[in-house]
Protein backbone atom coordinates (compact mmCIF):
# COMPACT_ATOMS: atom_id res chain seq x y z
CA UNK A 1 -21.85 18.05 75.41
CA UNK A 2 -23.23 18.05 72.05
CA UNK A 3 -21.78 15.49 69.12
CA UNK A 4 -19.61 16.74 66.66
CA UNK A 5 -20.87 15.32 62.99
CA UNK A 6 -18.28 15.51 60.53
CA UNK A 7 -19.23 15.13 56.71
CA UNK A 8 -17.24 13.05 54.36
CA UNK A 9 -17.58 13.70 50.84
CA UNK A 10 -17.32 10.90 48.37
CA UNK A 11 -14.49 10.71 45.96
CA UNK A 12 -16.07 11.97 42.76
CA UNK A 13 -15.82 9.75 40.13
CA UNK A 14 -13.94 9.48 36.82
CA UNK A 15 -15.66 10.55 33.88
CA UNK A 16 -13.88 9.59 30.56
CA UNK A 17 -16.12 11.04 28.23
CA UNK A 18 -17.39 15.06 28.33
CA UNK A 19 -20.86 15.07 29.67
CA UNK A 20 -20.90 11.25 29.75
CA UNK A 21 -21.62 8.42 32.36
CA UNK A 22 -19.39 8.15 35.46
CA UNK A 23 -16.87 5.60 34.46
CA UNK A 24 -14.95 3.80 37.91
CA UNK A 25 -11.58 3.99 38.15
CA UNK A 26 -11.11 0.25 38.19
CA UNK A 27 -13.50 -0.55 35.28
CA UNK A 28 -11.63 2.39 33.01
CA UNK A 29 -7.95 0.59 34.27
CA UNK A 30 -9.58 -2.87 32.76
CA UNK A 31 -10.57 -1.50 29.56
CA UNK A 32 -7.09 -0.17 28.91
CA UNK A 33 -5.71 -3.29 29.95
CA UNK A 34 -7.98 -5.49 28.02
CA UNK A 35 -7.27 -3.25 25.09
CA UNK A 36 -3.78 -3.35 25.46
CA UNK A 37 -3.63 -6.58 25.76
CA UNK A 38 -5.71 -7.93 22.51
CA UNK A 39 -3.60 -5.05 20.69
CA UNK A 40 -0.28 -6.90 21.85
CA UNK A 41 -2.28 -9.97 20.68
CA UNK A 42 -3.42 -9.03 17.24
CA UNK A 43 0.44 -7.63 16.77
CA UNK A 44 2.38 -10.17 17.67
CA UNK A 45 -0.07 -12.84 14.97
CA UNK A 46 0.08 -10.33 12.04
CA UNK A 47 3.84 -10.29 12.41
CA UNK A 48 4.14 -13.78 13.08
CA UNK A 49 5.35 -14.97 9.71
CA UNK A 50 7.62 -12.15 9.72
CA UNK A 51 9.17 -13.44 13.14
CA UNK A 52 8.67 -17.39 11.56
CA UNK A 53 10.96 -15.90 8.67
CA UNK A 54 13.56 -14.53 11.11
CA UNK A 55 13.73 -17.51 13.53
CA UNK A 56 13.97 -19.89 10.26
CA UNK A 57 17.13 -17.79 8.34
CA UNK A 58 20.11 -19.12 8.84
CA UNK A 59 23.57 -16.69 7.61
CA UNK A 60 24.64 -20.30 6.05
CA UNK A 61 21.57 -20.18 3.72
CA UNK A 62 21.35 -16.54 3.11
CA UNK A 63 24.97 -16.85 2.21
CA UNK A 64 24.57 -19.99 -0.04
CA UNK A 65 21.49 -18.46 -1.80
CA UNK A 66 22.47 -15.08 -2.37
CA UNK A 67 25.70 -15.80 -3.03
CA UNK A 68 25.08 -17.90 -6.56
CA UNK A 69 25.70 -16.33 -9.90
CA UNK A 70 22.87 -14.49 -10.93
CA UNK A 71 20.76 -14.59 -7.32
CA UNK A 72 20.87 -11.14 -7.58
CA UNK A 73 18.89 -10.32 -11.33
CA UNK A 74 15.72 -10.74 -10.00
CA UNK A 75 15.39 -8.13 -7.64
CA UNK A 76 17.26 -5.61 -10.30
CA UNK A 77 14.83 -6.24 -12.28
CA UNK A 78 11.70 -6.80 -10.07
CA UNK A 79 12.99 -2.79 -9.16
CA UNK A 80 13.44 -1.66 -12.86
CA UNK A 81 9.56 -2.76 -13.07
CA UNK A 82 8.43 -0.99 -10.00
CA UNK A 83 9.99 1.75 -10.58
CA UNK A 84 8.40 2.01 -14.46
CA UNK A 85 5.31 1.04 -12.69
CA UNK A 86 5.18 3.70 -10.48
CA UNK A 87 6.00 6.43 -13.02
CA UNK A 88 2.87 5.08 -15.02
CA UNK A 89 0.55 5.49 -11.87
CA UNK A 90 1.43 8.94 -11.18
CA UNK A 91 1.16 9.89 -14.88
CA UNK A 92 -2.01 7.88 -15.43
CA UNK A 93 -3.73 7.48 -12.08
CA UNK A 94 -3.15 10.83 -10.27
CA UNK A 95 -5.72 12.82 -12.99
CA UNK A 96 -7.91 10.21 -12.14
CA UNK A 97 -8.01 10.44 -8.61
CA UNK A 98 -8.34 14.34 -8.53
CA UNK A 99 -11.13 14.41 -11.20
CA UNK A 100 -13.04 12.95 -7.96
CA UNK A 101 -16.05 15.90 -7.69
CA UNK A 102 -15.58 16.46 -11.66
CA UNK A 103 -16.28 12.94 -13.70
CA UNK A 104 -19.92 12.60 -14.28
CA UNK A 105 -21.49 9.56 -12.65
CA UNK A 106 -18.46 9.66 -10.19
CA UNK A 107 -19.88 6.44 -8.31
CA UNK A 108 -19.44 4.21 -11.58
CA UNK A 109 -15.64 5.41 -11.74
CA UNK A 110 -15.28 4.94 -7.91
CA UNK A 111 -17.14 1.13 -8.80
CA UNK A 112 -14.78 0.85 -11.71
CA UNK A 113 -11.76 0.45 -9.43
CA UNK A 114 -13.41 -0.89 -6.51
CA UNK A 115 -14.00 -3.85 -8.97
CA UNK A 116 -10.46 -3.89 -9.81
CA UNK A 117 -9.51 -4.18 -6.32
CA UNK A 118 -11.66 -7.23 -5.77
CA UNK A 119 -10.36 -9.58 -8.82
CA UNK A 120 -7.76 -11.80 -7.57
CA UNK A 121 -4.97 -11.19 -9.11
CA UNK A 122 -4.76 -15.09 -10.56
CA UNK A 123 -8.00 -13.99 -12.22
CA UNK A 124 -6.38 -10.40 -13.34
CA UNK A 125 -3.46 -12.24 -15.20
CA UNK A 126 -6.13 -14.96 -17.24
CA UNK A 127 -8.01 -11.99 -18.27
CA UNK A 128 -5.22 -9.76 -19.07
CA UNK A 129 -4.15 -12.48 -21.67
CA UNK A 130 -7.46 -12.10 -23.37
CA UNK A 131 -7.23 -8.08 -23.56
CA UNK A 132 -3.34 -7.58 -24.55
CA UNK A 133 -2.26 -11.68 -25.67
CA UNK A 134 -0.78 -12.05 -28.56
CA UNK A 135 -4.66 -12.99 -30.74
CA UNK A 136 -5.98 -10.22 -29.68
CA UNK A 137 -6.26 -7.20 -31.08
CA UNK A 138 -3.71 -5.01 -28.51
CA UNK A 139 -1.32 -7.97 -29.51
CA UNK A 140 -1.65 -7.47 -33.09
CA UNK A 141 -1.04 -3.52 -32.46
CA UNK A 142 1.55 -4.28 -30.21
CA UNK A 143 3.73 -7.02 -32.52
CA UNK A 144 3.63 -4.01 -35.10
CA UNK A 145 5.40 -1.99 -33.03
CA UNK A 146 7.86 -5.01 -32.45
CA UNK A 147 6.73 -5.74 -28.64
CA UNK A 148 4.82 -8.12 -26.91
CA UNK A 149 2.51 -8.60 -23.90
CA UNK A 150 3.62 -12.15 -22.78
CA UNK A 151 6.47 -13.11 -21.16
CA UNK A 152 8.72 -9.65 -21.67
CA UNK A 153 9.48 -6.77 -19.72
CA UNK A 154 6.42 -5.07 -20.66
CA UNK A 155 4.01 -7.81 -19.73
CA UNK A 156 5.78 -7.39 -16.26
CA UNK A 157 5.26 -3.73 -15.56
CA UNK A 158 1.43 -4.45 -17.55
CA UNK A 159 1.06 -6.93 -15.01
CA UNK A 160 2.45 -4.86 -11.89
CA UNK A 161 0.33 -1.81 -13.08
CA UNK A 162 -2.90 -3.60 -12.75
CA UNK A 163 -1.90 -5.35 -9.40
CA UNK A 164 -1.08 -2.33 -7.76
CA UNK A 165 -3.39 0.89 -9.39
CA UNK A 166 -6.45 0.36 -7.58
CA UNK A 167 -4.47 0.77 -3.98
CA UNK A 168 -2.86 4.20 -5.59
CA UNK A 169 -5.70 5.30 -6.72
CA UNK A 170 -7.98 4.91 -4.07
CA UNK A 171 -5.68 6.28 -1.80
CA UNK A 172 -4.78 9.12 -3.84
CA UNK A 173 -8.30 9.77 -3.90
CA UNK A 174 -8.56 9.83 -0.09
CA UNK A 175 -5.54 12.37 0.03
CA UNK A 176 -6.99 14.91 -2.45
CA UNK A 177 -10.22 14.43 -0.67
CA UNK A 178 -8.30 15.16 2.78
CA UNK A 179 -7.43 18.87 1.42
CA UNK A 180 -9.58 21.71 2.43
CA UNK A 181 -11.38 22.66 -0.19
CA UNK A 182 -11.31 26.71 1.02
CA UNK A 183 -7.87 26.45 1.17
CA UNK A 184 -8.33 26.35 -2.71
CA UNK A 185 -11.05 28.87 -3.01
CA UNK A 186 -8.86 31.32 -1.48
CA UNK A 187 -5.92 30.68 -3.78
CA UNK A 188 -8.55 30.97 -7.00
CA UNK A 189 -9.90 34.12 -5.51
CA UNK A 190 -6.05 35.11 -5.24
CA UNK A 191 -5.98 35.15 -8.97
CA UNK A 192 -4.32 31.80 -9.01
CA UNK A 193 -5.23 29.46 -12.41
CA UNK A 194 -6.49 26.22 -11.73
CA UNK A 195 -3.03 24.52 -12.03
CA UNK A 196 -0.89 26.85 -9.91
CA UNK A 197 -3.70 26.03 -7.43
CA UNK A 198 -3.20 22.35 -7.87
CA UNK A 199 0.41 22.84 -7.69
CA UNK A 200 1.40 24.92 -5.37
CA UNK A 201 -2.32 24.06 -2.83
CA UNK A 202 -3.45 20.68 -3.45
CA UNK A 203 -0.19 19.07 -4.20
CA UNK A 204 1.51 20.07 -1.29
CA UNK A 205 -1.42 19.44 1.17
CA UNK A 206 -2.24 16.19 -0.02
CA UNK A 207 1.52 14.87 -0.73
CA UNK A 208 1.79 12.81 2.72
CA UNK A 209 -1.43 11.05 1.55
CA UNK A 210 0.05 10.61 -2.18
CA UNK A 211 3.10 9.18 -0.85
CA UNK A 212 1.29 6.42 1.18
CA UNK A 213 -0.90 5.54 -1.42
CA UNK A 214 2.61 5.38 -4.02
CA UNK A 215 4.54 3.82 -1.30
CA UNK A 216 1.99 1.02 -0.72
CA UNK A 217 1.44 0.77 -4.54
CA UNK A 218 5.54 0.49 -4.50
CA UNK A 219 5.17 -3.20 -2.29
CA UNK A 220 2.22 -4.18 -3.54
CA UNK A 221 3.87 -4.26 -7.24
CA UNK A 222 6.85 -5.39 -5.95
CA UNK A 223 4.76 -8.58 -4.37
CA UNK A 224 2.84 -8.58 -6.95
CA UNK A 225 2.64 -12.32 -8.25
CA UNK A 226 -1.13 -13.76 -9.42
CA UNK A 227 -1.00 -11.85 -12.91
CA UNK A 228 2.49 -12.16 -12.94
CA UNK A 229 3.03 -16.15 -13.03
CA UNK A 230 0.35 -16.12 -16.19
CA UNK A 231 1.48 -13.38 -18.43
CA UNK A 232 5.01 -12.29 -17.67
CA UNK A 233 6.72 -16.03 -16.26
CA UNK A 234 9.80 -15.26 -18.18
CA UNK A 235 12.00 -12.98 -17.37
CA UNK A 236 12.17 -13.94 -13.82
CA UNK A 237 11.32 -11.36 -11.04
CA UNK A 238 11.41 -11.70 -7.33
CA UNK A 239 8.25 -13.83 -6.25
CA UNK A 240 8.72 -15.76 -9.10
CA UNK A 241 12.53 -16.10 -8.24
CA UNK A 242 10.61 -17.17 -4.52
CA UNK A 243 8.32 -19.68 -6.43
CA UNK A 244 10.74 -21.54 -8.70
CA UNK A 245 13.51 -21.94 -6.06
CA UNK A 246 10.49 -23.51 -3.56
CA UNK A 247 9.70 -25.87 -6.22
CA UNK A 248 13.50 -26.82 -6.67
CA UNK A 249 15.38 -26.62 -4.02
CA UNK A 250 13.05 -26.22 -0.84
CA UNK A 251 11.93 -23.95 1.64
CA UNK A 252 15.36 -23.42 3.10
CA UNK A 253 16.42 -21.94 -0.40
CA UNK A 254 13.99 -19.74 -0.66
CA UNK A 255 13.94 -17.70 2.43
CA UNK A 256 16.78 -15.63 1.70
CA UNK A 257 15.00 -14.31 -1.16
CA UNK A 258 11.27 -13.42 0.89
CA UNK A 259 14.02 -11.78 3.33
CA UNK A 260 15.07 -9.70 0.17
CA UNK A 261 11.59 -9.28 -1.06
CA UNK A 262 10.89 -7.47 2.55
CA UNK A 263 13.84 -5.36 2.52
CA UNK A 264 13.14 -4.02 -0.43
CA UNK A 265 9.19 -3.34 -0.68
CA UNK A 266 8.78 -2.44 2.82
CA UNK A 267 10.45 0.57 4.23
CA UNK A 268 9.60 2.65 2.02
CA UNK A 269 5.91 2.43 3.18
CA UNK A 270 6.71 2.35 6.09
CA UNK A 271 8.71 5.33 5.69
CA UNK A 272 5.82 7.13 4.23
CA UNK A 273 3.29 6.51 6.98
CA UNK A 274 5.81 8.03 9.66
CA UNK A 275 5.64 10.83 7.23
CA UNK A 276 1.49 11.05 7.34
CA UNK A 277 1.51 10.46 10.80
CA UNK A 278 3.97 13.37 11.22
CA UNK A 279 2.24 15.53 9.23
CA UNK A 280 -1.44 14.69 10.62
CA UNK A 281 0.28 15.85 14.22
CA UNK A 282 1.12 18.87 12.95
CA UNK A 283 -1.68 20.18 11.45
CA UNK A 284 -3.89 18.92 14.30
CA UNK A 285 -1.44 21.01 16.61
């Protein structure tokens, strides 16, 4: 009788890549794991104050802080200034942002508010006194008219502006930069002017990415504190409602307030990224 050879054929092995190295089954299931893992990690430390907040709150102190006459003027008005804020960003910033492939020496501008970026915001307020205090010449303009750069309203929303414009404009830059630009060649060959092009092409393509950029602008103004404490102390808006009631009363006393100061500045960016996101999917589908 003659033996009977049977051949086995190997398992072939997993490839996670197109055209790349075999990967083992067991080494891909440890990368994913690994991964998930120092994800879960990195998560759980960047939201750790968050949780410290929420583990410290009490509804006794929320109740006894929120509940005093007045508690509640800071945040009307820390809103009133974000909201002027954010009208002078689109009307101001926005041009600037889609002039990206049109301003000569584009990298200077682009340096410009990289720069701004960069200066902490302690540093912002000091100089802003300089450009807009009351000895300078801005001030002298400014008392004319009967207003004032220091410690009013307008010194608020100056000093909000200047926090939060580089993070709008940057990312307004990256949205307009997102849009296909043959998408607006074909509307111009269409017969379309330049601005039914931008409004009814670019606008609409790019508004996820403007909304990001605003909404992100939105907290970042309504955190905004550095320039704040040195040129706009009085009246009193949110983080400085934070930093006064720390220095009187204790920490206790002034968690209910960083509880508002979340509530406030941070769903609607984080309403806006679900919105990207969304809209990333579906043109990617």
């Amino acid at each position: 009788m003659g033996a009977s050879w049977t051949t086995v054929t190997p398992p072939a092995p997993v490839r996670d890549e197109p055209g790349g190295a075999a990967v083992p089954r067991g080494l891909r299931y440890a990368n994913r794991s690994l991964a998930v893992a120092g994800t879960g990690i990195i998560w759980v430390a960047l939201l750790g104050p968050v949780i410290a907040l929420m583990t410290h709150l009490s509804w006794s102190s929320i109740t006894s802080s929120l509940g005093a006459p007045g508690a509640f003027d800071p945040l009307i008005l820390s809103v009133e200034s974000g909201a002027v804020t954010l009208g002078v960003l689109v009307l101001l910033g926005t041009p600037l942002a889609w002039a990206r492939g049109t301003l000569p020496f584009p990298r200077v501008w682009e340096a410009g508010v990289l720069a701004a970026l960069l200066l902490p915001p302690l540093v912002i307020g000091l100089l802003l006194v300089f450009m807009v205090g009351p000895f300078t010449p801005i001030g002298h303009l400014l008392s004319g008219l009967h207003l004032s750069a220091t410690d009013t309203f307008l010194a608020l929303v100056i000093a909000q502006v200047y926090e939060s414009a580089p993070y709008y404009i940057l990312g307004a830059q990256a949205a307009f930069s997102g849009v296909d630009p043959r998408l607006e060649q074909q509307a111009a060959l269409l017969g379309d002017p330049p601005s039914r092009v931008f409004r009814r092409v670019t606008v609409p393509l790019a508004a996820p990415g403007l909304a990001m950029a605003l909404a992100i602008a939105w907290a970042r103004a309504m955190g905004a504190f550095g320039a704040v404490v040195i040129i706009a102390y009085h009246p009193t808006a949110l983080p400085l409602q934070i930093w006064t009631t720390l220095q009187e009363t204790g920490l206790p006393s002034a968690l209910p307030f960083a509880l508002v100061l979340l509530v406030v500045a941070l769903p609607l960016p984080l309403a806006a990224y679900i919105w990207s996101a969304r809209a990333r999917s579906r043109r990617r589908g």
